[in-house]
Protein backbone atom coordinates (compact mmCIF):
# COMPACT_ATOMS: atom_id res chain seq x y z
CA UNK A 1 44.14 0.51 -19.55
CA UNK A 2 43.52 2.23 -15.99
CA UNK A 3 39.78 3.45 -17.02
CA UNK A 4 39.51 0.05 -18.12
CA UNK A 5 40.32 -1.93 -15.57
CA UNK A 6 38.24 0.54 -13.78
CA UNK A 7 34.90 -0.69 -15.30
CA UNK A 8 35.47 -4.08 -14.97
CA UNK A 9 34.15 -6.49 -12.79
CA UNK A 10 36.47 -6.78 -9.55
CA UNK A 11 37.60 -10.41 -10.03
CA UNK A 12 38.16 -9.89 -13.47
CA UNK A 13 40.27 -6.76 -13.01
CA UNK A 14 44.53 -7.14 -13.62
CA UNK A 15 46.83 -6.21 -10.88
CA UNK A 16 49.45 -3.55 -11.11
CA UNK A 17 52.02 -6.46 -11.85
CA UNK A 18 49.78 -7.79 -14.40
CA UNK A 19 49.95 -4.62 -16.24
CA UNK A 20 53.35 -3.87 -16.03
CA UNK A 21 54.02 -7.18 -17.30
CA UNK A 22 51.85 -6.56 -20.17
CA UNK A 23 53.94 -3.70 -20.99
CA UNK A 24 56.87 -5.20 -21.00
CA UNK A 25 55.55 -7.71 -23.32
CA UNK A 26 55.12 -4.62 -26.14
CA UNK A 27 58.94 -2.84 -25.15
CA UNK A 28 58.14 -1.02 -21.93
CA UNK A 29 61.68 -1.01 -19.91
CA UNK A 30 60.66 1.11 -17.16
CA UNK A 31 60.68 -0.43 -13.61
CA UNK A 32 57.40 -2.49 -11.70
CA UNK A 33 57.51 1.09 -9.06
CA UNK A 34 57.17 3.68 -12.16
CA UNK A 35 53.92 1.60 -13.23
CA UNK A 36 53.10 1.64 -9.69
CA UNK A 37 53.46 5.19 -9.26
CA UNK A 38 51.50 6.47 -11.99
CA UNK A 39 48.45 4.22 -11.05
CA UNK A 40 48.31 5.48 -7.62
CA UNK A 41 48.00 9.19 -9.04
CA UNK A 42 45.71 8.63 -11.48
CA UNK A 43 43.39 6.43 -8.80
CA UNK A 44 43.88 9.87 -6.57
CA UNK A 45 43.03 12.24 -9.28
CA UNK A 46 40.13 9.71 -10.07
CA UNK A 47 38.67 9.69 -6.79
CA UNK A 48 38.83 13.63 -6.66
CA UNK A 49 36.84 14.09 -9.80
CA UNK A 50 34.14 11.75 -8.26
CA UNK A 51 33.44 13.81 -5.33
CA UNK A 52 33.39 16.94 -6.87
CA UNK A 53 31.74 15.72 -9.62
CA UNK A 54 30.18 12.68 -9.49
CA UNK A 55 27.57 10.42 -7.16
CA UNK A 56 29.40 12.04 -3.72
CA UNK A 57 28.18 15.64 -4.29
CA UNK A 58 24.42 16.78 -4.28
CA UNK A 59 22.87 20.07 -5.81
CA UNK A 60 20.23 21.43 -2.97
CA UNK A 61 16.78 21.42 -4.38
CA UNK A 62 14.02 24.33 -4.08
CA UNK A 63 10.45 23.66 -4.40
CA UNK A 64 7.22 26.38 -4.80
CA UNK A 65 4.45 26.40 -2.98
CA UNK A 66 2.27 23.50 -3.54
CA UNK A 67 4.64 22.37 -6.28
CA UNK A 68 5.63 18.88 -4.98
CA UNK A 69 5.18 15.93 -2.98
CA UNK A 70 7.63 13.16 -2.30
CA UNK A 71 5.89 9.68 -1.72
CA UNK A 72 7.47 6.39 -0.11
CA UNK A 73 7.39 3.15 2.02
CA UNK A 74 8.97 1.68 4.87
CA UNK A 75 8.44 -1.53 7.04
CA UNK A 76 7.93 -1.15 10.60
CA UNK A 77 6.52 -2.61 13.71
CA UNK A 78 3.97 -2.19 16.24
CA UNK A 79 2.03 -4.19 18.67
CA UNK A 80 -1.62 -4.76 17.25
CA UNK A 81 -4.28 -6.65 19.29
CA UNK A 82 -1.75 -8.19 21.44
CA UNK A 83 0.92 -9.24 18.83
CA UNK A 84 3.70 -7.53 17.28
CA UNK A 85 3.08 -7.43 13.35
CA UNK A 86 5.24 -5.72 10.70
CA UNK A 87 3.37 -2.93 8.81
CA UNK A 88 3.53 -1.23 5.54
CA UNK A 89 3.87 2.84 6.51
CA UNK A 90 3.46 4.91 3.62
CA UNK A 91 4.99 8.28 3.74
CA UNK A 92 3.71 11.59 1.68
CA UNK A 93 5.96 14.65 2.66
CA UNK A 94 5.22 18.22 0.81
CA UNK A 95 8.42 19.64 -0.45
CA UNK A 96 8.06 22.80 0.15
CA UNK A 97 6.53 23.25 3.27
CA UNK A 98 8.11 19.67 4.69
CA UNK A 99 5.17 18.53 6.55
CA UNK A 100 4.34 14.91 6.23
CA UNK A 101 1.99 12.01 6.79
CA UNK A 102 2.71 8.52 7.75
CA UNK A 103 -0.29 6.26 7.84
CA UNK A 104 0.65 1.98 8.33
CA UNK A 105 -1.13 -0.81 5.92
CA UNK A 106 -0.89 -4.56 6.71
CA UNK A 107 0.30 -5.11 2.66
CA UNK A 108 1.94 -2.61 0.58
CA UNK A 109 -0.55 -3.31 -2.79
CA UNK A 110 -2.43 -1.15 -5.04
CA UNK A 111 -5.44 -0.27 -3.13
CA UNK A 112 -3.43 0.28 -0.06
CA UNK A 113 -1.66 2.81 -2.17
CA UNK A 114 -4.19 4.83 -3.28
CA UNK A 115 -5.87 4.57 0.38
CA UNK A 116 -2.19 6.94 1.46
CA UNK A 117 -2.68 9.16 -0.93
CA UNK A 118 -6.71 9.72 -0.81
CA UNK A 119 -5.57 10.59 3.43
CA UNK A 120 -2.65 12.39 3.11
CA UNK A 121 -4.37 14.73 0.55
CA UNK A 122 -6.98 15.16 2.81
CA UNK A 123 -4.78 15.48 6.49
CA UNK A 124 -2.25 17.88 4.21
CA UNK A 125 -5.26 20.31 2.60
CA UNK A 126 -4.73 19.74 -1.15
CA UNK A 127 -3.16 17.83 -4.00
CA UNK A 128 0.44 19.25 -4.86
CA UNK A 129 0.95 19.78 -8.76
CA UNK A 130 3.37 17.00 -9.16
CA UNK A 131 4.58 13.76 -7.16
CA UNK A 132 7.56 12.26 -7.28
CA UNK A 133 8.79 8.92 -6.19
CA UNK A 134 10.60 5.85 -6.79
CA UNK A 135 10.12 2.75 -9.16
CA UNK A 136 7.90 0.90 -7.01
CA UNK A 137 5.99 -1.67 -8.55
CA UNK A 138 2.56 -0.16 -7.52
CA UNK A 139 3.24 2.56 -9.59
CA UNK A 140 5.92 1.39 -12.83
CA UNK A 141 5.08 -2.08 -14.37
CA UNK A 142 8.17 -1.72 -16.47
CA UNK A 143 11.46 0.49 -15.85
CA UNK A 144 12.74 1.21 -19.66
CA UNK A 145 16.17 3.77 -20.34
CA UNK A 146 16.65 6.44 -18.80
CA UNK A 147 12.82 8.12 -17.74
CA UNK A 148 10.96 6.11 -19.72
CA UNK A 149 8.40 4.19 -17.41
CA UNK A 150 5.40 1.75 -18.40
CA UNK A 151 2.78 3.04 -15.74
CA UNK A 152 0.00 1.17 -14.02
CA UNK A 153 -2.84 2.26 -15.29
CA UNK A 154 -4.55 2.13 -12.09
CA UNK A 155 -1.91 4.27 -10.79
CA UNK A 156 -2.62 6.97 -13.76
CA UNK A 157 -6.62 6.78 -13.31
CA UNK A 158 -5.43 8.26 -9.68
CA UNK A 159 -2.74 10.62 -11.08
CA UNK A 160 -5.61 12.12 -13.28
CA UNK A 161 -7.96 12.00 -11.07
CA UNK A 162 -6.32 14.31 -8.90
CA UNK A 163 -4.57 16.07 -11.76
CA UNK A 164 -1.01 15.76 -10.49
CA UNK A 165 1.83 14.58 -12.55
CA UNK A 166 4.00 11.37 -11.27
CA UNK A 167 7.94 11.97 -11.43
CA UNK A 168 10.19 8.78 -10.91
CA UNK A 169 13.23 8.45 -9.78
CA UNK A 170 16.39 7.04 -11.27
CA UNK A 171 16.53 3.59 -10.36
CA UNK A 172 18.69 3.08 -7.01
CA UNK A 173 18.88 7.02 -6.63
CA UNK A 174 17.42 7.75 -2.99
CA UNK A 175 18.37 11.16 -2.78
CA UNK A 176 16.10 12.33 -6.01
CA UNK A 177 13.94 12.37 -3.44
CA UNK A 178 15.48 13.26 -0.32
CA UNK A 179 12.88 14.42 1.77
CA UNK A 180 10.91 11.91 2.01
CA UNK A 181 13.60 9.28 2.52
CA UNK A 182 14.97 11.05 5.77
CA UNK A 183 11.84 11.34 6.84
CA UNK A 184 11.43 7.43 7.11
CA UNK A 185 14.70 8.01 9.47
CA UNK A 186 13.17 10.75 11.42
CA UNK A 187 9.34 8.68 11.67
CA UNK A 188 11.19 5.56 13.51
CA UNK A 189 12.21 7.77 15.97
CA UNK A 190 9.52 10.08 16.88
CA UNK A 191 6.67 7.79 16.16
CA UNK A 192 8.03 4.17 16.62
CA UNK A 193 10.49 3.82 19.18
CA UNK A 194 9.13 2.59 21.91
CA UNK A 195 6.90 0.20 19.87
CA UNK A 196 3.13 1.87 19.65
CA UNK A 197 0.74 -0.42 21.15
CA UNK A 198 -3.24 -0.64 19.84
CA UNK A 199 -5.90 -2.77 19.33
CA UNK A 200 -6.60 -1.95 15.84
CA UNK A 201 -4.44 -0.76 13.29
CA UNK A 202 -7.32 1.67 12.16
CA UNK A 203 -6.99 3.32 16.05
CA UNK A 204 -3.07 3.43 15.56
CA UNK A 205 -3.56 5.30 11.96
CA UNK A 206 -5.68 7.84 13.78
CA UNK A 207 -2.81 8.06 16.71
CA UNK A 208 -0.05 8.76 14.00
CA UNK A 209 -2.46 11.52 11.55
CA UNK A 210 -2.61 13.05 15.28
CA UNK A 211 0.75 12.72 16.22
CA UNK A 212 2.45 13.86 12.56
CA UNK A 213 0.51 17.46 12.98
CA UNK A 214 1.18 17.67 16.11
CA UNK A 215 5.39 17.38 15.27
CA UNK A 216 4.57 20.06 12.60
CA UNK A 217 4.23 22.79 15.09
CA UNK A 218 7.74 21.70 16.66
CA UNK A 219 9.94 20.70 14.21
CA UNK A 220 11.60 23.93 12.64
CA UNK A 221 11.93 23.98 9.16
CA UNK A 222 15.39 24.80 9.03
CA UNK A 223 15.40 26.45 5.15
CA UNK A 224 12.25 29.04 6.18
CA UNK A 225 11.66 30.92 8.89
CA UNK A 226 9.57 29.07 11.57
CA UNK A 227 8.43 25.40 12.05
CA UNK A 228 6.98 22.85 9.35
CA UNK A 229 3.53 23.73 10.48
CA UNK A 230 3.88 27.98 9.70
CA UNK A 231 5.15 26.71 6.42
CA UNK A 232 2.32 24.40 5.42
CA UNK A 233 0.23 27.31 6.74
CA UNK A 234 1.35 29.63 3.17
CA UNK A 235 1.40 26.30 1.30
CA UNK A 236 -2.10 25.46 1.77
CA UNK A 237 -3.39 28.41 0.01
CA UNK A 238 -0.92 27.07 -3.75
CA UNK A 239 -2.24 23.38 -3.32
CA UNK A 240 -5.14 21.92 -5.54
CA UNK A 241 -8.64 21.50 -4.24
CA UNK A 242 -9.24 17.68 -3.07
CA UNK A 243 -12.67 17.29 -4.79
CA UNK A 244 -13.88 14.40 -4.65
CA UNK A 245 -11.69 10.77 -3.57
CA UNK A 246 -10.58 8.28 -5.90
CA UNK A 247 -12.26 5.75 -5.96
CA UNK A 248 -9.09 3.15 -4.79
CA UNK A 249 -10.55 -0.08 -5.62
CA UNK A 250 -8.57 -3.06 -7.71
CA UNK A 251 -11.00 -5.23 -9.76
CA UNK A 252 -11.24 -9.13 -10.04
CA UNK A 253 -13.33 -11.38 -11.91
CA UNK A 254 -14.67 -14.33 -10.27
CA UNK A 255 -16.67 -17.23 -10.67
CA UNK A 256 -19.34 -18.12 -7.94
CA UNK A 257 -18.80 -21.56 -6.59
CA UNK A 258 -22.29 -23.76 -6.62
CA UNK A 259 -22.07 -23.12 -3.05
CA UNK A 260 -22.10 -19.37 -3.80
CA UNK A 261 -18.55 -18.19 -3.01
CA UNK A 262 -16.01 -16.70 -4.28
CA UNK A 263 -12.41 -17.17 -3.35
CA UNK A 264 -9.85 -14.40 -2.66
CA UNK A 265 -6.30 -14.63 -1.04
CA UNK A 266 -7.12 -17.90 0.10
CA UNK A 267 -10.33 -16.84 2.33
CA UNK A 268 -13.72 -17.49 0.71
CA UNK A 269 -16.81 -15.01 0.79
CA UNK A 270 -20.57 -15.80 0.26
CA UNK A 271 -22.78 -14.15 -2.84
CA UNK A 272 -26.14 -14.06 -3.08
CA UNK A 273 -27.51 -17.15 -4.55
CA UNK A 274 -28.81 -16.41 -7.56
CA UNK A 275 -25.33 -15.31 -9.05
CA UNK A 276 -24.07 -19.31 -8.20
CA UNK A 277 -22.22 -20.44 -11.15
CA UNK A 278 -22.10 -17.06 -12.73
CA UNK A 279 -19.01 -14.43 -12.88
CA UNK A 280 -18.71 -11.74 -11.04
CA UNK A 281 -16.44 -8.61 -10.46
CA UNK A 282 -14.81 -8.06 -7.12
CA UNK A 283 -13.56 -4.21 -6.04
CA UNK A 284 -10.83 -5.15 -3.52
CA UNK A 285 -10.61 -2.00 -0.88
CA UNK A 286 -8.14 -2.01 2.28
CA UNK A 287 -10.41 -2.85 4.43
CA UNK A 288 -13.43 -4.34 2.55
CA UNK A 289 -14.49 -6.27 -0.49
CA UNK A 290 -17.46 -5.50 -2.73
CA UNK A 291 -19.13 -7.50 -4.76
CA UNK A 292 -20.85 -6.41 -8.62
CA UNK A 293 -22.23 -8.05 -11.08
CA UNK A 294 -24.46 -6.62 -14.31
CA UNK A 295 -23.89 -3.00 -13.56
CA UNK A 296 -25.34 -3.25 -9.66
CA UNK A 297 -24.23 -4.03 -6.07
CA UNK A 298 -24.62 -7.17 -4.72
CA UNK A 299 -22.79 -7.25 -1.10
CA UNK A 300 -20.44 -6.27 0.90
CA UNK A 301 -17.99 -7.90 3.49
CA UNK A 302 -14.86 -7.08 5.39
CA UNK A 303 -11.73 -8.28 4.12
CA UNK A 304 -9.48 -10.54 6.30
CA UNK A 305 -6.36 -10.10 5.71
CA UNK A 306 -3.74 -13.41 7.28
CA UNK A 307 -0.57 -13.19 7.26
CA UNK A 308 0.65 -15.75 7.87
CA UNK A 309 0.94 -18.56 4.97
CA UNK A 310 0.37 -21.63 7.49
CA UNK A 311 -3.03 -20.09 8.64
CA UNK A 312 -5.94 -21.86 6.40
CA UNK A 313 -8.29 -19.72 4.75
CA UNK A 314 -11.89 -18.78 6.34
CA UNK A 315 -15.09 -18.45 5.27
CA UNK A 316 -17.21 -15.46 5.50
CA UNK A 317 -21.14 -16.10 5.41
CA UNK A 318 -24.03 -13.73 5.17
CA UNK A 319 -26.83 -15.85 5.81
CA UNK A 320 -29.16 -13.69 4.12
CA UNK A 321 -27.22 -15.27 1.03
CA UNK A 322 -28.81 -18.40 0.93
CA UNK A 323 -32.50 -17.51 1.93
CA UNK A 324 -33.22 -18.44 -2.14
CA UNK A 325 -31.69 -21.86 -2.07
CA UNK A 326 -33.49 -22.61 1.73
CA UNK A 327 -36.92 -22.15 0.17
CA UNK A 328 -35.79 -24.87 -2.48
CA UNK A 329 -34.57 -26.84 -0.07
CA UNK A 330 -35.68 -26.56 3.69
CA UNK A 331 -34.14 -29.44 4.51
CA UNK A 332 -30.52 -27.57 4.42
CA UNK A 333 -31.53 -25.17 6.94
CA UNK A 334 -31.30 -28.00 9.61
CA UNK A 335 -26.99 -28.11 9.38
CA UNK A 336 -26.58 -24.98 7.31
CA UNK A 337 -23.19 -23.83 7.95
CA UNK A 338 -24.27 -20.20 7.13
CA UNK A 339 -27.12 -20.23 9.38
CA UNK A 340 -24.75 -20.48 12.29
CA UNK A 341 -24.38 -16.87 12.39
CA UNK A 342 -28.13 -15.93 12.59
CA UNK A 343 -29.15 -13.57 15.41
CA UNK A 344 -29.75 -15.23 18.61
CA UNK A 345 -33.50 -14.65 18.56
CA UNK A 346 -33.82 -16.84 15.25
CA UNK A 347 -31.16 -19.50 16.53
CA UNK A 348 -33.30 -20.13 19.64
CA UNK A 349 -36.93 -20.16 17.89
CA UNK A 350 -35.21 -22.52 14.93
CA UNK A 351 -34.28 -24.58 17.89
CA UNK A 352 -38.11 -25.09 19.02
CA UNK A 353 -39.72 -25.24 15.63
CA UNK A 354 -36.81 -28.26 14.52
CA UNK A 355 -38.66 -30.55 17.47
CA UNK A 356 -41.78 -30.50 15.20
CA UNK A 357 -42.72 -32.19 12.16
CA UNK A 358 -42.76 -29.82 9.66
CA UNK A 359 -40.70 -26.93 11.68
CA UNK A 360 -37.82 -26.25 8.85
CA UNK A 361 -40.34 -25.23 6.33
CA UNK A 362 -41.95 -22.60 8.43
CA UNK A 363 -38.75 -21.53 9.70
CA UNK A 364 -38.16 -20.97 6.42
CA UNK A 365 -40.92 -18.72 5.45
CA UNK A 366 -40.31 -17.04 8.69
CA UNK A 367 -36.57 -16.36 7.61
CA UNK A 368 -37.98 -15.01 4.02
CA UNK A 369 -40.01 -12.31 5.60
CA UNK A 370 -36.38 -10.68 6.04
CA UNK A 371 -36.22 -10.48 1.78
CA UNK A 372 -39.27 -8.35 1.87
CA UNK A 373 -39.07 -6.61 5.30
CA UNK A 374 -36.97 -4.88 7.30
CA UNK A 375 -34.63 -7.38 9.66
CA UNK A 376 -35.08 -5.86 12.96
CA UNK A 377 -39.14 -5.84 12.50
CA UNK A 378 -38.68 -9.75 12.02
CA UNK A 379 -36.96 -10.18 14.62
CA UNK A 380 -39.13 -7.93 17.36
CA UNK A 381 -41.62 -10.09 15.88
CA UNK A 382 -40.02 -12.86 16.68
């Protein structure tokens, strides 16, 4: 009855008295303190067996050179352009040699994933032989019994890229990998209290790459002789070559808007004309998007990335995008919302040539010459 009771849901569990009256019910005529008695002993001799045996006692781990790595997240904050703003910090710790790498995204997603581990390969000289980490859902689309794990296939085109094998934990079981979890605790101390302070989040990435090999050469290892950084020194030699990066993209297929755009996370980006109305794939990177369609490149812009859900969505123009529809119609060069963002030199000589009868047409062939020639000729021409 004890093991039980044990296993059942708290409100749901009897009470000593409850159980003793149970017993009497089938001929028990001891007394309510016997009962009592005996469940207090077999609680102790419970609890004992737990912590010698069970989730309260740990078996310390050993790891080979370049045998390991432990990967993981963490939210923190720092003060970016003026504002504080939570980050994403991905951490990538060797276990043998216990140095580490802690680089901060503004979303924890797929490409942002494989972005940590194409730069902490790099900043750590290699690719370990395996990786283990949690159930994250950038990695496991589906946690089945015991190991078994449906895996993103995105996340295995990385895996194999780099030839390492992915290890994940037992759900809710932090200490499978240990490392790499106290090494979130030690980061917020040595690298974000006080509150780091940059204008871009690319210059504070550089500041921590600097900082986390720097703290190699003074933290000691404590299970080898020496500091983190003599130890990564031997474990350099056992890791795999980098080759070449992955390739971290994710891929969306869109359909051009008439007015040649495409929409993603609420912000809108421009396509050359000629693909209006057609799809098109999108290769979503950290910090940029790329545009394909039919096997070839079409453009390229910088992704914005707003947090906040109240912000409304921009529009990103490349002027140069609509150069095929202006020739059509030279009349939509006049209040061309794209055209805004031409250079200066253009702006000002659209602004004389408007006055004229006859002006947006040849500032239209001007504008063309930039499909056939080089952009900065045009414009010292100009």
């Amino acid at each position: 009855w004890l093991r039980t009771e044990a296993n059942r849901p708290r409100k749901q569990k009897r009470t000593i008295k409850q159980l003793h009256a149970d017993l009497m019910s089938l001929g028990y005529d001891g007394s309510y303190g016997r009962v009592a008695a005996f469940a207090r002993a077999w609680k102790a001799d419970r609890q004992r067996e737990m912590q010698t045996s069970g989730r309260g006692t740990f078996v310390p781990l050993a790891f080979e050179p370049g045998e390991a790595f432990q990967f993981d997240w963490s939210e923190d904050w720092a003060i970016i352009g003026g504002e504080r703003t939570k980050l994403q910090v991905a951490h990538t710790k060797l276990s043998y040699s216990r140095a580490f790498v802690v680089r901060a995204y503004p979303l924890q997603t797929h490409e942002m994933l494989f972005d940590a581990h194409n730069h902490a390969f790099r900043a750590l000289g290699g690719v370990p032989r395996r990786g283990i980490y949690d159930n994250m859902r950038t990695a496991v689309d589906r946690v089945g019994r015991g190991k078994e794990r449906q895996v993103n296939a995105r996340f295995s085109a990385m895996a194999s890229h780099y030839l390492f094998e992915a290890e994940f934990c037992n759900p809710a079981s932090g200490w499978e990998k240990g490392q790499v979890e106290k090494n979130v605790q030690d980061a917020r101390r040595r690298l974000w209290q006080p509150t780091p302070s940059f204008a871009d989040i690319d210059a504070l990435n550089v500041w921590l790459e600097e900082r986390c090999i720097v703290q190699w050469g003074h933290i000691p290892h404590g299970g080898l002789p020496g500091t983190v950084a003599d130890a990564h020194a031997v474990e350099v030699a056992s890791l795999m070559p980098l080759g070449r990066t992955f390739d971290g993209f994710v891929e969306h297929t869109k359909r051009v808007s008439p007015t040649c755009l495409v929409n993603f996370e609420r912000n809108r980006y421009s396509v050359p004309a000629s693909f209006a109305n057609r799809p098109v794939s999108l290769r979503v990177y950290p910090d940029r998007i790329v545009i394909v369609a039919e096997g070839r490149f079409l453009c390229e812009h910088e992704r914005i990335i707003e947090r906040g859900h109240r912000l409304a969505g921009r529009t990103i123009y490349d002027w140069r995008h609509y150069l095929a529809v202006i020739q059509r119609k030279p009349g939509a060069l006049r209040n061309g919302a794209p055209f805004i963002e031409m250079p200066d030199a253009f702006r000002q000589l659209q602004g004389h040539l408007l006055k004229r009868p006859g002006g947006d047409r040849e500032m239209v062939e001007i504008l063309s010459l930039v499909l056939h020639h080089d952009e900065q000729a045009v414009l010292c021409a100009v």
